[in-house]
N, C-alpha and C. Protein backbone atom coordinates (compact mmCIF):
# COMPACT_ATOMS: atom_id res chain seq x y z
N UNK A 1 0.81 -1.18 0.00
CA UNK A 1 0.00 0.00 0.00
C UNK A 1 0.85 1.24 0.00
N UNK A 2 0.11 2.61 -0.63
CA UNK A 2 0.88 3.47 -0.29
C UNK A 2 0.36 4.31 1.11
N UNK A 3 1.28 5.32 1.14
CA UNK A 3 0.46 6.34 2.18
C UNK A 3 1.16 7.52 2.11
N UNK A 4 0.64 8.66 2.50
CA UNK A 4 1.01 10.10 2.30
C UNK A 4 0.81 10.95 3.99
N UNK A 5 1.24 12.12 3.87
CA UNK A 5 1.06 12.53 5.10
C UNK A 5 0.67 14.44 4.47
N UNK A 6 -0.62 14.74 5.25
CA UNK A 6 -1.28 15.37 4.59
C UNK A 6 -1.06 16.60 5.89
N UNK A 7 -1.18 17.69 5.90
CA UNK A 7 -0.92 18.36 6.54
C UNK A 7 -1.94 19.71 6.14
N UNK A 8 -3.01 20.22 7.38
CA UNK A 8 -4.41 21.05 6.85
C UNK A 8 -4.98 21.92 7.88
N UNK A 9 -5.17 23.02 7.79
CA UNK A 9 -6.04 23.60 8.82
C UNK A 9 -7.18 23.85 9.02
N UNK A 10 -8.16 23.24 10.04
CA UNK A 10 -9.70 23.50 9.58
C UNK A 10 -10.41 24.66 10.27
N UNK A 11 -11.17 25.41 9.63
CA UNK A 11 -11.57 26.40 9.99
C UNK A 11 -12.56 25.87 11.53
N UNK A 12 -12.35 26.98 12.97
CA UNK A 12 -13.30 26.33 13.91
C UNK A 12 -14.31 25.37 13.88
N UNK A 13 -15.13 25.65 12.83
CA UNK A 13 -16.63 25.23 12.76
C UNK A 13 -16.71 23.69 12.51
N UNK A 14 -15.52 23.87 11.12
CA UNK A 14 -14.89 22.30 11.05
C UNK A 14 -14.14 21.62 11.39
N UNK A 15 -13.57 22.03 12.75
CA UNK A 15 -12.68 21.71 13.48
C UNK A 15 -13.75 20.74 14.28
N UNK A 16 -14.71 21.96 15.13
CA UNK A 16 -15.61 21.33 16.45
C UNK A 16 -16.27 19.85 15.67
N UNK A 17 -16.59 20.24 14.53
CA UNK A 17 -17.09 19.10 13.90
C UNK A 17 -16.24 17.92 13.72
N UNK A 18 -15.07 17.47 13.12
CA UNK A 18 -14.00 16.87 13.03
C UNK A 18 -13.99 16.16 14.24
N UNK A 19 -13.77 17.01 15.60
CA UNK A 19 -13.46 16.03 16.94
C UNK A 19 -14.40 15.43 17.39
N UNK A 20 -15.41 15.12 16.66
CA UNK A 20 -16.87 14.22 17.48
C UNK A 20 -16.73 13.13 16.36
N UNK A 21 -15.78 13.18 15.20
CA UNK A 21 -15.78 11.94 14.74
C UNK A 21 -15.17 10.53 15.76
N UNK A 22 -15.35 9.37 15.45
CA UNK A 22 -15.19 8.41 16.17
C UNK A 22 -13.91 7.73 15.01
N UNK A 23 -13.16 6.90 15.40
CA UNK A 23 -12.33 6.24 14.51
C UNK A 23 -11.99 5.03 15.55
N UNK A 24 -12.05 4.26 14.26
CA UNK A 24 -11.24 2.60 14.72
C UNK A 24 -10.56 1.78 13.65
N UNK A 25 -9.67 1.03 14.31
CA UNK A 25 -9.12 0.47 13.39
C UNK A 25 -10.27 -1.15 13.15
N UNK A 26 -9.83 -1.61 12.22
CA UNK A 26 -10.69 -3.13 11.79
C UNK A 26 -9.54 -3.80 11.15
N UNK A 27 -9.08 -5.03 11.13
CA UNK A 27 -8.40 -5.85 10.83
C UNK A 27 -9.22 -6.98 9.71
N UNK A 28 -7.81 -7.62 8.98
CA UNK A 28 -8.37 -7.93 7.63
C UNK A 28 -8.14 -9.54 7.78
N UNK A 29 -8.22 -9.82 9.06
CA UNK A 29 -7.72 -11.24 9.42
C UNK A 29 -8.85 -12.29 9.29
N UNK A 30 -10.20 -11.85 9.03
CA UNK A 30 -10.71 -12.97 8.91
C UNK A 30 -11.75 -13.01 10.63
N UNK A 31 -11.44 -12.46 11.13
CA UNK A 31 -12.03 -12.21 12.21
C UNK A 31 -12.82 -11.20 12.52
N UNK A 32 -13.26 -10.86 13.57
CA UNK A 32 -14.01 -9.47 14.31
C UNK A 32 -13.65 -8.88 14.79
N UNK A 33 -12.41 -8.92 15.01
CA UNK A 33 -11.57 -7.90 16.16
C UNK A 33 -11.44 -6.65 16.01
N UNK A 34 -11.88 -5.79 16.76
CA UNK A 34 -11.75 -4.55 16.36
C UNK A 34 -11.29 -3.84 17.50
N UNK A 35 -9.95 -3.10 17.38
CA UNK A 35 -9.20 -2.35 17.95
C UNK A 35 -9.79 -0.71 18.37
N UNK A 36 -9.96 -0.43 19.75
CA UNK A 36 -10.19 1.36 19.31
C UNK A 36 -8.51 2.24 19.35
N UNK A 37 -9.10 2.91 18.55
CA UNK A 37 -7.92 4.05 17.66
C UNK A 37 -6.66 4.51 18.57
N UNK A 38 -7.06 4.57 19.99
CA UNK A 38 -6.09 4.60 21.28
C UNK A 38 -5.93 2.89 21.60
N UNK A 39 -6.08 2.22 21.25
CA UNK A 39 -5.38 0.79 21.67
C UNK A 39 -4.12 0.74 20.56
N UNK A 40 -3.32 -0.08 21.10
CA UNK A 40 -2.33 -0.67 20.07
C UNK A 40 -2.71 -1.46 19.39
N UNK A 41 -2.27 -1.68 18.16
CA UNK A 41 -2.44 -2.11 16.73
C UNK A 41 -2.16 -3.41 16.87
N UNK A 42 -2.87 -4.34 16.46
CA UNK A 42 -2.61 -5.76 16.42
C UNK A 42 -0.81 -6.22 15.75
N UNK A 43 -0.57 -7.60 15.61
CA UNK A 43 0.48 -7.43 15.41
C UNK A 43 0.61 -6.77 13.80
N UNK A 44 1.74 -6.13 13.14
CA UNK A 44 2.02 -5.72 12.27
C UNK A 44 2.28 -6.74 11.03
N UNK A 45 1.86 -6.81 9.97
CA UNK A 45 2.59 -7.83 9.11
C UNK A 45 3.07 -7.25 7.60
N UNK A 46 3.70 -8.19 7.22
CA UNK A 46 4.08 -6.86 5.51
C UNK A 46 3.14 -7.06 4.85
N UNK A 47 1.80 -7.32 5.25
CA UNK A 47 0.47 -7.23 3.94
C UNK A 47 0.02 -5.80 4.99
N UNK A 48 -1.05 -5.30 4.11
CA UNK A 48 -1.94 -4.60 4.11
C UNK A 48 -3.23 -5.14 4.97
N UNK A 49 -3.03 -5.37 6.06
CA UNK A 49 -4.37 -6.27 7.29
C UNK A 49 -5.39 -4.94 8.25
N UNK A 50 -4.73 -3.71 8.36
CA UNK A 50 -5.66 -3.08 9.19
C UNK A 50 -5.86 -1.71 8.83
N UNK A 51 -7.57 -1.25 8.97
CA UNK A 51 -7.78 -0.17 7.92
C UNK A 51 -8.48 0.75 9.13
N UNK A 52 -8.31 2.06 8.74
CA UNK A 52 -8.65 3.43 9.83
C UNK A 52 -10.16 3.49 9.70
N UNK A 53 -11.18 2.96 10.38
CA UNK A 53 -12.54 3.69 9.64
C UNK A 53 -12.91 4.92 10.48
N UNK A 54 -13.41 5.83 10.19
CA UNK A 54 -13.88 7.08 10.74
C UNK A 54 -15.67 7.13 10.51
């Protein structure tokens, strides 16, 4: 996979809005496990296994 690092400023309104989003990670293992966004990341592997949902 690739990835980029994006760097943005949001105006207040869409700021206050922004921090009531929720995020988690979900893993591609075949399972249910689902990590929240402040837990540590399952183990790491060189595939592409765990995705950010917001």
């Amino acid at each position: 996979g690739k990835s980029s690092v994006v760097s943005l400023r949001l105006s207040p309104e869409h700021e206050e809005g922004a921090l009531r989003v929720a995020a988690f990670l979900i893993s591609y293992y075949g399972t249910e496990n689902v990590s929240g966004a402040g837990e540590p990341a399952p183990t790491i592997t060189t595939k592409d296994r765990l995705a950010l949902v917001t």
